[in-house]
N, C-alpha and C. Protein backbone atom coordinates (compact mmCIF):
# COMPACT_ATOMS: atom_id res chain seq x y z
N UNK A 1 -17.24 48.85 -8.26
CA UNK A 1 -16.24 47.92 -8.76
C UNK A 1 -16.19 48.05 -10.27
N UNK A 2 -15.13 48.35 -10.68
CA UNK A 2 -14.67 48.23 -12.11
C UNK A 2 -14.87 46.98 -13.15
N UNK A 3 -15.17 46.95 -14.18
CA UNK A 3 -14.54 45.31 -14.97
C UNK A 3 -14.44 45.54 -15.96
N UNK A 4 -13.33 45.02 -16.65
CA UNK A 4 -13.04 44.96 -18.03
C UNK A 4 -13.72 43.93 -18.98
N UNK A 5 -14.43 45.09 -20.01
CA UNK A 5 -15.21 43.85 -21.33
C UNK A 5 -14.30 44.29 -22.30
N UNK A 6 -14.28 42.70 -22.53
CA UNK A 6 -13.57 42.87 -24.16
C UNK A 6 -14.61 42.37 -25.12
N UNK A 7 -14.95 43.31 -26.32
CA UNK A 7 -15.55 42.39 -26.83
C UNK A 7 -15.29 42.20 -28.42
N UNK A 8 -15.87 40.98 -28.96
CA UNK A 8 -15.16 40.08 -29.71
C UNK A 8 -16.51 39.86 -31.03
N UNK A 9 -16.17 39.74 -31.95
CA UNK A 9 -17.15 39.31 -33.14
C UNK A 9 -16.07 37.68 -33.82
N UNK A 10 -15.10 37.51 -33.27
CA UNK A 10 -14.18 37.01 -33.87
C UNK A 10 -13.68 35.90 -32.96
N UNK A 11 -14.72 34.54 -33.68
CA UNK A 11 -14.59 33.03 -32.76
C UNK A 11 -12.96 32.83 -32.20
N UNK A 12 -12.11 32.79 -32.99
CA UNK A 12 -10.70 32.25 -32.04
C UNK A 12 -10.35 33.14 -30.75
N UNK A 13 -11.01 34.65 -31.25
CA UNK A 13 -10.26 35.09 -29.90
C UNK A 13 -11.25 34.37 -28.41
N UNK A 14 -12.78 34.13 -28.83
CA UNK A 14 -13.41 33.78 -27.84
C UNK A 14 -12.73 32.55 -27.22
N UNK A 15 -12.58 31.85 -28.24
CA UNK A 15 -12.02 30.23 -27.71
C UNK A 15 -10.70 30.15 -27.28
N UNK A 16 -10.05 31.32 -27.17
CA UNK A 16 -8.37 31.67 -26.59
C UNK A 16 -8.41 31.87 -25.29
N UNK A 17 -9.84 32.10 -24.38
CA UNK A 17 -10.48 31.83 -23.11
C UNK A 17 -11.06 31.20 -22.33
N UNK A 18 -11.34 30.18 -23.56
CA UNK A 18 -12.06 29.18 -22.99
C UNK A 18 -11.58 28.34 -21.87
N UNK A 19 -10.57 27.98 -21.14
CA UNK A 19 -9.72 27.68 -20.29
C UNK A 19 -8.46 28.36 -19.69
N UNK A 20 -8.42 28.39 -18.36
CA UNK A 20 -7.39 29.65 -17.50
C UNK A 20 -6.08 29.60 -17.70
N UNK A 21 -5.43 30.64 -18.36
CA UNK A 21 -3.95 30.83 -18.64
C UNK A 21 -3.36 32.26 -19.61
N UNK A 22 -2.30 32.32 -19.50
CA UNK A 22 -1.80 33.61 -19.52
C UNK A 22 -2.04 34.24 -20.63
N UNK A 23 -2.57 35.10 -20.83
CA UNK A 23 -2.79 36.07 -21.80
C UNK A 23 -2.27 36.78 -22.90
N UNK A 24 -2.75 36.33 -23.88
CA UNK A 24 -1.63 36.85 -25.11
C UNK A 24 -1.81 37.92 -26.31
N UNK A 25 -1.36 38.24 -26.68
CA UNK A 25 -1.35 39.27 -28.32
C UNK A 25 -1.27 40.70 -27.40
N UNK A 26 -0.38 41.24 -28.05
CA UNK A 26 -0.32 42.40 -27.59
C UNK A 26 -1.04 43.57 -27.24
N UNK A 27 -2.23 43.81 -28.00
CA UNK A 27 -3.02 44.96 -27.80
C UNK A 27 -3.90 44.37 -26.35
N UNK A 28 -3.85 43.01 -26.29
CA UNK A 28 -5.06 42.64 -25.39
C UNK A 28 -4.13 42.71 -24.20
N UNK A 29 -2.90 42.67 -24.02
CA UNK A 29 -2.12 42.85 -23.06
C UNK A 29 -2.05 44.37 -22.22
N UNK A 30 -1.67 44.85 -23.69
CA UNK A 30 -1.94 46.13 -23.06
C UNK A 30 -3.00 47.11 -22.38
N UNK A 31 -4.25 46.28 -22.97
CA UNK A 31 -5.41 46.76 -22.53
C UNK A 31 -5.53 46.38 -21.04
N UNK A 32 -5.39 45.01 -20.38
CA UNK A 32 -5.54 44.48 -19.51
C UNK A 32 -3.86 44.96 -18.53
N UNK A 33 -3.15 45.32 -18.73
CA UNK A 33 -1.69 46.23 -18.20
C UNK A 33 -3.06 47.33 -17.65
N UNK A 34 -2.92 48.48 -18.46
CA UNK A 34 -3.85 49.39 -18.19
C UNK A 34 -4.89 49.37 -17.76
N UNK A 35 -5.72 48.48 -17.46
CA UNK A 35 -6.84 48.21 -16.47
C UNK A 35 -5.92 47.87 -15.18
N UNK A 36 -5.38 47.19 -15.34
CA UNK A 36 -4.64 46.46 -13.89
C UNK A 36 -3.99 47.31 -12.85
N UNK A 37 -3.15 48.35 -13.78
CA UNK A 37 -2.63 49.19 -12.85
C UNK A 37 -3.63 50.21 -12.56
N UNK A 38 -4.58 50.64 -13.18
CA UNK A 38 -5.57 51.54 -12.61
C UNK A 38 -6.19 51.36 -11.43
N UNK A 39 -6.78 49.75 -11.39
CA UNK A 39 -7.56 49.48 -10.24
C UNK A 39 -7.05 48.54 -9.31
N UNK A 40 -5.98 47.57 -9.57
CA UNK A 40 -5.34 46.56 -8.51
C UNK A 40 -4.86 47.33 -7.17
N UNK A 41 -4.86 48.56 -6.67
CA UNK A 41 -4.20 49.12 -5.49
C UNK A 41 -6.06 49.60 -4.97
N UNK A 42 -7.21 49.68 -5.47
CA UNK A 42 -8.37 49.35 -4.74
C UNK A 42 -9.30 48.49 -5.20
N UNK A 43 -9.23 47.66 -5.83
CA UNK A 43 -9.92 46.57 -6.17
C UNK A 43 -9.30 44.93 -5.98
N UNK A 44 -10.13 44.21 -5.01
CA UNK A 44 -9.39 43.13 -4.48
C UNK A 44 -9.36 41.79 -5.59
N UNK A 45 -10.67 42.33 -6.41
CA UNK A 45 -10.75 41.30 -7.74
C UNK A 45 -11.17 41.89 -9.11
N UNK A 46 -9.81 41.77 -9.85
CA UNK A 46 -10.27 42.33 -11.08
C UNK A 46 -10.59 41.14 -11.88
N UNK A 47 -11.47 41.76 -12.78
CA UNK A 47 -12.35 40.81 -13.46
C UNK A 47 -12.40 41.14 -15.20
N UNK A 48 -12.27 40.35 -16.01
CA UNK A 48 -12.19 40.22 -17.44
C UNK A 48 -13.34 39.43 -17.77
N UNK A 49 -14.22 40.05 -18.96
CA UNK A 49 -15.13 39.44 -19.23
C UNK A 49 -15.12 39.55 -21.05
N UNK A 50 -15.52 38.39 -21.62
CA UNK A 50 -14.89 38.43 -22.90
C UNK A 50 -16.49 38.29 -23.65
N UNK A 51 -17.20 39.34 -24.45
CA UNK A 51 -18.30 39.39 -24.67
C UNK A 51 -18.23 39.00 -26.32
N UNK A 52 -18.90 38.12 -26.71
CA UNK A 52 -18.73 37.26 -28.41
C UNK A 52 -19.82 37.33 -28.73
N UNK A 53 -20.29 37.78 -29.86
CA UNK A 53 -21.12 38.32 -30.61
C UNK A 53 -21.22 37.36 -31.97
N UNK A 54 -22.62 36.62 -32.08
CA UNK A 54 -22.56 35.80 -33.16
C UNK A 54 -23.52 36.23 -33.90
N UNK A 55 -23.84 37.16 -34.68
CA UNK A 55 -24.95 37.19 -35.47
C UNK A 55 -25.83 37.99 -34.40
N UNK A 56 -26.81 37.80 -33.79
CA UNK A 56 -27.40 38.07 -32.29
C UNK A 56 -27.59 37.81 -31.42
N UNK A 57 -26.80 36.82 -31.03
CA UNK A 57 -26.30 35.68 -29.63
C UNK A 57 -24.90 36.20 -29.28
N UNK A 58 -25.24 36.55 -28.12
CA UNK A 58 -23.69 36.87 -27.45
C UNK A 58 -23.61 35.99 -26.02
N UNK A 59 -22.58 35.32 -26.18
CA UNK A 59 -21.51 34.57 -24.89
C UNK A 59 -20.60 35.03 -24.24
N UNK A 60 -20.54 34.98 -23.28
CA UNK A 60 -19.76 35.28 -22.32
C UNK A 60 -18.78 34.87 -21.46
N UNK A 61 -17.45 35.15 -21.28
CA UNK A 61 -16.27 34.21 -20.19
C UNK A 61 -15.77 35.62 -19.31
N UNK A 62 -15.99 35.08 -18.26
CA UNK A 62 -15.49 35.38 -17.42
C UNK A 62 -14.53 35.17 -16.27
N UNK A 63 -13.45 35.88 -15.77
CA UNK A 63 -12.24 35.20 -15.22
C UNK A 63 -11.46 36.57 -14.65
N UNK A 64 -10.74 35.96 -13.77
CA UNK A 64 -10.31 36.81 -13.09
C UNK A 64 -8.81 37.42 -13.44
N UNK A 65 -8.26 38.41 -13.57
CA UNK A 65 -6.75 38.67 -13.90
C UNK A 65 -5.65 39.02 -12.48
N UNK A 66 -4.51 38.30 -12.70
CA UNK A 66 -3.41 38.25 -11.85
C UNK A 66 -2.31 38.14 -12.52
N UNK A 67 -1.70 39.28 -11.90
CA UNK A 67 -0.07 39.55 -12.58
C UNK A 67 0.92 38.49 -12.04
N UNK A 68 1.53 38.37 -12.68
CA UNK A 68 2.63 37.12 -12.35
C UNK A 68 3.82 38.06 -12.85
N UNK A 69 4.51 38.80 -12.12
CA UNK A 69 5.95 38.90 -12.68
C UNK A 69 5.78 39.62 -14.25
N UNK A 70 5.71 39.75 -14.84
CA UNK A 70 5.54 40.75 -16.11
C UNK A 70 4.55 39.75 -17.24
N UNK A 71 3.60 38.90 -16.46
CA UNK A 71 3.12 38.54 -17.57
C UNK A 71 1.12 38.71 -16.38
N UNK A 72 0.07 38.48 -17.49
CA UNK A 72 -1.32 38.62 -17.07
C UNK A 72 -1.60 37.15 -17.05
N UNK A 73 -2.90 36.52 -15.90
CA UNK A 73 -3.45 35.52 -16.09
C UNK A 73 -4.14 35.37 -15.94
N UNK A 74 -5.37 35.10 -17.18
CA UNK A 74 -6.79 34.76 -16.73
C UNK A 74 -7.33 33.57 -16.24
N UNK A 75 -8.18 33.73 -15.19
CA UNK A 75 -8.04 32.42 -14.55
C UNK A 75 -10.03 32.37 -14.68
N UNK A 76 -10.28 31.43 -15.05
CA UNK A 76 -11.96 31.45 -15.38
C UNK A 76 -11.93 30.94 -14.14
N UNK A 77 -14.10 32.50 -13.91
CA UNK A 77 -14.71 31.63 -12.57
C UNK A 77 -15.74 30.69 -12.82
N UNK A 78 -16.48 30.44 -11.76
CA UNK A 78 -17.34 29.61 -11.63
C UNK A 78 -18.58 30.34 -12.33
N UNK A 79 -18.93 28.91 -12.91
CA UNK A 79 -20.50 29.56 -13.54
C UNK A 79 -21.57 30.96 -12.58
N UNK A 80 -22.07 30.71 -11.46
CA UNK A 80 -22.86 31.09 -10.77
C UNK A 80 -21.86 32.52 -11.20
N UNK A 81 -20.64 32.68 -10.63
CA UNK A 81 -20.26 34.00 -10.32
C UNK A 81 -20.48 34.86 -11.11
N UNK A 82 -20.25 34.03 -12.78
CA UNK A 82 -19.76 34.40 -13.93
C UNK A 82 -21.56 35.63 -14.37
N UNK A 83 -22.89 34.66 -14.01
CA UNK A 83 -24.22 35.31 -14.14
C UNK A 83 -24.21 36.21 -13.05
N UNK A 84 -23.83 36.25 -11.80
CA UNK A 84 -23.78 37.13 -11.38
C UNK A 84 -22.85 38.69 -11.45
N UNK A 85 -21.91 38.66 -11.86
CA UNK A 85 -21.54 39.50 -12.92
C UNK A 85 -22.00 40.10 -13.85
N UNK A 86 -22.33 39.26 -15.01
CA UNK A 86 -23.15 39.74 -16.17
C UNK A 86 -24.41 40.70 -15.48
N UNK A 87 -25.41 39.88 -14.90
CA UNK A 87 -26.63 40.58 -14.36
C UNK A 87 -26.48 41.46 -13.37
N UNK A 88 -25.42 42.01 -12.55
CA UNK A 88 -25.52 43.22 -12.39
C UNK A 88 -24.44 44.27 -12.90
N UNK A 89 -23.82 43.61 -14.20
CA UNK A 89 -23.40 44.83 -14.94
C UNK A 89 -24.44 45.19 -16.11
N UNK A 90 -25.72 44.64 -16.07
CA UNK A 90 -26.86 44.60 -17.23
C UNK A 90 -26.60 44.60 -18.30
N UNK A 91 -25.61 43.49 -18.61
CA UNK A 91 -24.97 43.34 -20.09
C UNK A 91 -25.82 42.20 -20.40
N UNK A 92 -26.80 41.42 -20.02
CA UNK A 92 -27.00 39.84 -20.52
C UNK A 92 -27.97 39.83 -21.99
N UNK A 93 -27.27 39.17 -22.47
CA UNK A 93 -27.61 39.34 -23.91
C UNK A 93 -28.09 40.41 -24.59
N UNK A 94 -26.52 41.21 -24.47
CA UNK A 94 -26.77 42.54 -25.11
C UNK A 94 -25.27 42.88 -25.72
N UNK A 95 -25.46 43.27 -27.10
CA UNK A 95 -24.31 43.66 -27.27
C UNK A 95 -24.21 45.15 -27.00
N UNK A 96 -23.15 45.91 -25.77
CA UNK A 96 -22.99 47.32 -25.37
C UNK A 96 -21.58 48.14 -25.88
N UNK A 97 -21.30 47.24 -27.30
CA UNK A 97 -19.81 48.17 -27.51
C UNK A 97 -20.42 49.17 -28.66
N UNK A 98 -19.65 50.12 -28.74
CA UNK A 98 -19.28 51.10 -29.96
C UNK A 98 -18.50 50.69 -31.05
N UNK A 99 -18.87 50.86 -32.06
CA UNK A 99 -17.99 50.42 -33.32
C UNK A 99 -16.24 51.12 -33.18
N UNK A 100 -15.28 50.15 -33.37
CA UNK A 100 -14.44 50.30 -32.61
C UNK A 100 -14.39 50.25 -31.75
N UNK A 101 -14.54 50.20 -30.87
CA UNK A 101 -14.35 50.02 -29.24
C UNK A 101 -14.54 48.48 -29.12
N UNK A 102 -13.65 48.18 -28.87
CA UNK A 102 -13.08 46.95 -28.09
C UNK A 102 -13.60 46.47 -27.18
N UNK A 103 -12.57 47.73 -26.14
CA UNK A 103 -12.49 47.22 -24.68
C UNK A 103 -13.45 48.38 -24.33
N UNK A 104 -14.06 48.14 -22.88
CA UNK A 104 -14.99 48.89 -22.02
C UNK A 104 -14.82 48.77 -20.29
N UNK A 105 -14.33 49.93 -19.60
CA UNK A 105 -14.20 49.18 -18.49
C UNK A 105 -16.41 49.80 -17.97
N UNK A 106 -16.77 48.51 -17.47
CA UNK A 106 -18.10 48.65 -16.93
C UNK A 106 -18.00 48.95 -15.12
N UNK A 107 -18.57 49.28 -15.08
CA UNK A 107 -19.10 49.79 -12.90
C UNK A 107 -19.99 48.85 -12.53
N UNK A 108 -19.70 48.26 -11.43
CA UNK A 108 -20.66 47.93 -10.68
C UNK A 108 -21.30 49.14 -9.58
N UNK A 109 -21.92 49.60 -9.51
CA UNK A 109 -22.87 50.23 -8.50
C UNK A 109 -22.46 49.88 -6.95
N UNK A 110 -22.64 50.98 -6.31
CA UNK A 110 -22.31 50.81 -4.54
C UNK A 110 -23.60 50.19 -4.53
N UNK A 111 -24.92 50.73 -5.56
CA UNK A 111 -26.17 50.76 -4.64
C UNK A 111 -27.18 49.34 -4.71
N UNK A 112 -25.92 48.49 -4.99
CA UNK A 112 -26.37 47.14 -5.26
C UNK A 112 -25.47 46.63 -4.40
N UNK A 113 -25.20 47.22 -3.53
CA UNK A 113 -24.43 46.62 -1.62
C UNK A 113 -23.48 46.17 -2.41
N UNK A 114 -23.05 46.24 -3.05
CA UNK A 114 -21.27 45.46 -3.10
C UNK A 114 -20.30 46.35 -2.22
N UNK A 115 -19.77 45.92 -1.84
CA UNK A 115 -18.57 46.44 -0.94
C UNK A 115 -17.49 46.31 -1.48
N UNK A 116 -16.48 46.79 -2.00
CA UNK A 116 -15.29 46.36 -2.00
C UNK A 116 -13.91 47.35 -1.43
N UNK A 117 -13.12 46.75 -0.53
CA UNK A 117 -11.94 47.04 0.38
C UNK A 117 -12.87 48.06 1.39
N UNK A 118 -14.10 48.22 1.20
CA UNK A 118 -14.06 49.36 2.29
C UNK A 118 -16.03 48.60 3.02
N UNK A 119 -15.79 47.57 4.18
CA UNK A 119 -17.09 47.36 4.24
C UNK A 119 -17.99 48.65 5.63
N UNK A 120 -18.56 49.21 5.47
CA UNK A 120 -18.60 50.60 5.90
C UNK A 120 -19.94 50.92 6.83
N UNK A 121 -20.20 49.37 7.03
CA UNK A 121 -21.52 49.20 7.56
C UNK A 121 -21.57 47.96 8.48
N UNK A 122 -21.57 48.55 10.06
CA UNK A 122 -21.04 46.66 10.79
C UNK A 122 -22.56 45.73 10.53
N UNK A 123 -23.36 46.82 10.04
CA UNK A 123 -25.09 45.42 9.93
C UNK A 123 -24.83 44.64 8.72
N UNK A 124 -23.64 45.88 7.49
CA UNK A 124 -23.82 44.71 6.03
C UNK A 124 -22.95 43.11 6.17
N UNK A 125 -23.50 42.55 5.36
CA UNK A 125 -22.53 40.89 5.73
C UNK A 125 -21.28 41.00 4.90
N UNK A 126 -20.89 40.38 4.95
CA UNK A 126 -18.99 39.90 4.38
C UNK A 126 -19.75 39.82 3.29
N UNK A 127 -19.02 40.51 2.25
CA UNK A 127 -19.35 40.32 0.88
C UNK A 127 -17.90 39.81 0.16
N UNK A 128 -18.24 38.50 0.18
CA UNK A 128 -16.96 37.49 -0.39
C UNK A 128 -17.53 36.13 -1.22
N UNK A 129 -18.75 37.08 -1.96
CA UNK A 129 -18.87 36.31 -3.31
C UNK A 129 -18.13 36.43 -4.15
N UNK A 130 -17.11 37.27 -4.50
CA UNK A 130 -16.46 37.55 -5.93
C UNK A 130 -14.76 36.52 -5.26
N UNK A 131 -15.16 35.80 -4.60
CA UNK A 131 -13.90 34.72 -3.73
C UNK A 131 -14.00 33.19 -4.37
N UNK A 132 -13.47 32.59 -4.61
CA UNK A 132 -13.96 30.89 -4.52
C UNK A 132 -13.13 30.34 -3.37
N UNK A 133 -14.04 29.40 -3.03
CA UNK A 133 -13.95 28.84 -1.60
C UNK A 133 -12.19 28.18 -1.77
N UNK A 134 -12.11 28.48 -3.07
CA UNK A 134 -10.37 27.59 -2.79
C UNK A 134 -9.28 28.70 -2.73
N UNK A 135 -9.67 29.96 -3.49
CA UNK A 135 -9.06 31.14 -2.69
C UNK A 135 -9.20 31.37 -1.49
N UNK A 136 -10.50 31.14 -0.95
CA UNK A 136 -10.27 31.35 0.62
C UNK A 136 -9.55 30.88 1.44
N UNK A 137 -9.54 29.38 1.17
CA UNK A 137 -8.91 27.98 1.43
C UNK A 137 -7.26 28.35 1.60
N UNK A 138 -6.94 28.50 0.26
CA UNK A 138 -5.49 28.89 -0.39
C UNK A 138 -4.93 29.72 0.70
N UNK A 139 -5.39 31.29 0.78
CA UNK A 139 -5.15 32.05 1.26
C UNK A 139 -6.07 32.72 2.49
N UNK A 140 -6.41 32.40 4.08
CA UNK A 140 -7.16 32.51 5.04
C UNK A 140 -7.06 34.35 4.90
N UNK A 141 -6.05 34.76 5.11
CA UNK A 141 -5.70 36.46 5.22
C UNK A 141 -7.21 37.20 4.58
N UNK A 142 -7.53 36.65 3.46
CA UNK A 142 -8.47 37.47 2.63
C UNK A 142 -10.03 37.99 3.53
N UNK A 143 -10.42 36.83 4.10
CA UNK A 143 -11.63 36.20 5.34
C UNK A 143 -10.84 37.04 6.46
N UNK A 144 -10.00 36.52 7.32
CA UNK A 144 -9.22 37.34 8.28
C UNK A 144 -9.75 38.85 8.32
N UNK A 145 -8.72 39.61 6.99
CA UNK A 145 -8.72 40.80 6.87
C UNK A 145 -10.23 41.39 6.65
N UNK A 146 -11.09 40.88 6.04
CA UNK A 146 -12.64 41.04 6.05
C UNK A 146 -13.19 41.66 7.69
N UNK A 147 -13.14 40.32 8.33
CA UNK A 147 -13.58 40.40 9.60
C UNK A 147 -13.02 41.51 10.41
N UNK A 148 -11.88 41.94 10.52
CA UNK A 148 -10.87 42.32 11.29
C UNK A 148 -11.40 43.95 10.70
N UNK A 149 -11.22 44.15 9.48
CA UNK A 149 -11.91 45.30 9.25
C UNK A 149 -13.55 45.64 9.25
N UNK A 150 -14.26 44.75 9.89
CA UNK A 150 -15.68 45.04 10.68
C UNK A 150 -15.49 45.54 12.00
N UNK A 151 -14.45 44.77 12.77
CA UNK A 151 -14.77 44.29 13.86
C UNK A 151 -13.69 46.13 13.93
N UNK A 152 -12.42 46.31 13.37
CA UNK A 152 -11.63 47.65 14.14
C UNK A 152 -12.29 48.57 13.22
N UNK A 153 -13.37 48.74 12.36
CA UNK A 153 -13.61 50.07 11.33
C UNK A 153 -14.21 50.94 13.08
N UNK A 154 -13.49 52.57 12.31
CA UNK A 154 -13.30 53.43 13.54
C UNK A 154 -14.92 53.80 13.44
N UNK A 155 -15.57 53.87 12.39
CA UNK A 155 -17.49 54.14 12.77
C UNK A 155 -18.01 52.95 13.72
N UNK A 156 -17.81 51.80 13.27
CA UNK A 156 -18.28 50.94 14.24
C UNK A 156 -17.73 50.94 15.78
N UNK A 157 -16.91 50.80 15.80
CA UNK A 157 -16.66 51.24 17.58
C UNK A 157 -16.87 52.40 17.73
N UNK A 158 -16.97 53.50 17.08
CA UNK A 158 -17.72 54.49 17.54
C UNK A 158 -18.64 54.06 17.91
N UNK A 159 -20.03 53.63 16.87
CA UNK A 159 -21.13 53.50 17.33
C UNK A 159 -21.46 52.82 18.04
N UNK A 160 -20.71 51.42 18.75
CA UNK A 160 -20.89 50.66 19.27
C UNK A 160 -20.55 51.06 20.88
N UNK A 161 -19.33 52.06 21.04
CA UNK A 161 -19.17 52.65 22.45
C UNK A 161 -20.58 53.90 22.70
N UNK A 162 -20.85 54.06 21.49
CA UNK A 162 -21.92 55.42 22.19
C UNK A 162 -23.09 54.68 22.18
N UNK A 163 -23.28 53.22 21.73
CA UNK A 163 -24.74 53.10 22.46
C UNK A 163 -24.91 53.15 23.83
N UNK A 164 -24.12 53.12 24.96
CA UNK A 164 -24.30 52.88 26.14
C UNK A 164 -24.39 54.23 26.90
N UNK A 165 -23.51 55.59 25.89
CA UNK A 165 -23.56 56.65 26.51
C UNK A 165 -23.58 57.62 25.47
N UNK A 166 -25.29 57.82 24.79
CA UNK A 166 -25.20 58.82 23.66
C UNK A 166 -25.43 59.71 23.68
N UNK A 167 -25.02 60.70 24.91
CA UNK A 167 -24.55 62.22 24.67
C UNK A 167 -23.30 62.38 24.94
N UNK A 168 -22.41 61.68 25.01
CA UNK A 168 -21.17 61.53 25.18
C UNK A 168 -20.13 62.20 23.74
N UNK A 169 -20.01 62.93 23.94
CA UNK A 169 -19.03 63.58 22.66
C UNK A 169 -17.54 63.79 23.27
N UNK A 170 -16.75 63.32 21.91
CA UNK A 170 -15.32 63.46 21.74
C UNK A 170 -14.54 64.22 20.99
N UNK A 171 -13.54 64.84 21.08
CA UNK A 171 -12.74 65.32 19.97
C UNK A 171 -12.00 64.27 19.27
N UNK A 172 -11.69 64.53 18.10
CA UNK A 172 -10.96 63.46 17.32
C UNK A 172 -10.03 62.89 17.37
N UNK A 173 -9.03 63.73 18.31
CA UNK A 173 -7.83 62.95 18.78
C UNK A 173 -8.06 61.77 19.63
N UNK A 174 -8.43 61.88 20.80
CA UNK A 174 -9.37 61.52 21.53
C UNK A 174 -9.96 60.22 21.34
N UNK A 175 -10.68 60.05 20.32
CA UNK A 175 -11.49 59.24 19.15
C UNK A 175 -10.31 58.21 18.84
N UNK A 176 -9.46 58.68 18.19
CA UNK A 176 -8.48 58.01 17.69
C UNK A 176 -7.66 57.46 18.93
N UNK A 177 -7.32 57.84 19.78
CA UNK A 177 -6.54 57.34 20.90
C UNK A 177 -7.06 56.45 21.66
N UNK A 178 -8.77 56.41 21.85
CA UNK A 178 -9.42 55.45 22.23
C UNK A 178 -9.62 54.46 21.61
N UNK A 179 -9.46 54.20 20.14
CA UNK A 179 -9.56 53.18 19.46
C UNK A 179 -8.64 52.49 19.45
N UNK A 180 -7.04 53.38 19.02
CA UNK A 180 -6.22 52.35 19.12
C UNK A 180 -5.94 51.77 20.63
């Protein structure tokens, strides 16, 4: 999973986040345009994290971005999510920019089980921490589509029809015709 750090030595821009709403000044637009379209067609939550640098204390906001029609909106998460973020992008109290450098898009790691759009394992659990329960609420489809892609991913009914008969081999058409 991708995320965008911005980071900041410069108090107003920190406090221009401090509460969820649409995003402004141009370069920061554009930065967050260009993150958005890179990863919004496989990433179900993009994430903005605004890293402020005081002397040797750095703070952190974190929030989620959604396009509205030609404009960006950061919408701040919940505390818990916000440390969980930080600590497994191993940014916590660290400043990780380059002089000049701004923006940074950071990785989350597969090998810290995050899943995202693709859960690829019917033993791993629903990974729908990066959700708040009022997105879920809001919108059921998100939970739905989770499940639905455990329950039809074509490895799992594979593996789940060949426990009963595992020397049983198929060709792929085959495979596919039996699933759907």
């Amino acid at each position: 999973m991708m995320i965008l750090v911005h980071y900041t030595t410069q108090e107003f821009v920190f406090n221009t986040f401090k509460a969820s709403g649409e995003i402004t000044y141009q370069d920061r637009i554009e930065e967050v345009k260009n993150y958005y379209e890179r990863y919004h067609r496989t990433q179900e939550n993009l994430f903005l994290i605004i890293s402020f640098t005081n002397n040797s204390k750095v703070d952190y906001r974190v929030g989620k971005i959604t396009a509205i029609n030609d404009s960006f909106i950061f919408n701040k998460v919940a505390k818990e999510l916000s440390n969980i973020l930080i600590e497994e992008l191993g940014i916590r109290n660290s400043n990780t920019y380059d002089l000049g450098v701004f923006y940074k898009v950071l990785r989350i790691e597969n090998k810290l089980e995050f899943r995202n759009k693709n859960l690829d394992r019917y033993s791993s659990k629903i990974r729908l921490k990066y959700f708040t329960w009022k997105e879920l609420i809001s919108n059921n489809e998100i939970l739905f589509k989770k499940i639905s892609d455990i329950i039809f991913n074509k490895d799992n009914v594979i593996k789940l029809a060949s426990t009963y008969n595992p020397d049983l081999t198929y060709s792929q058409a085959l495979i596919t015709k039996k699933i759907f």
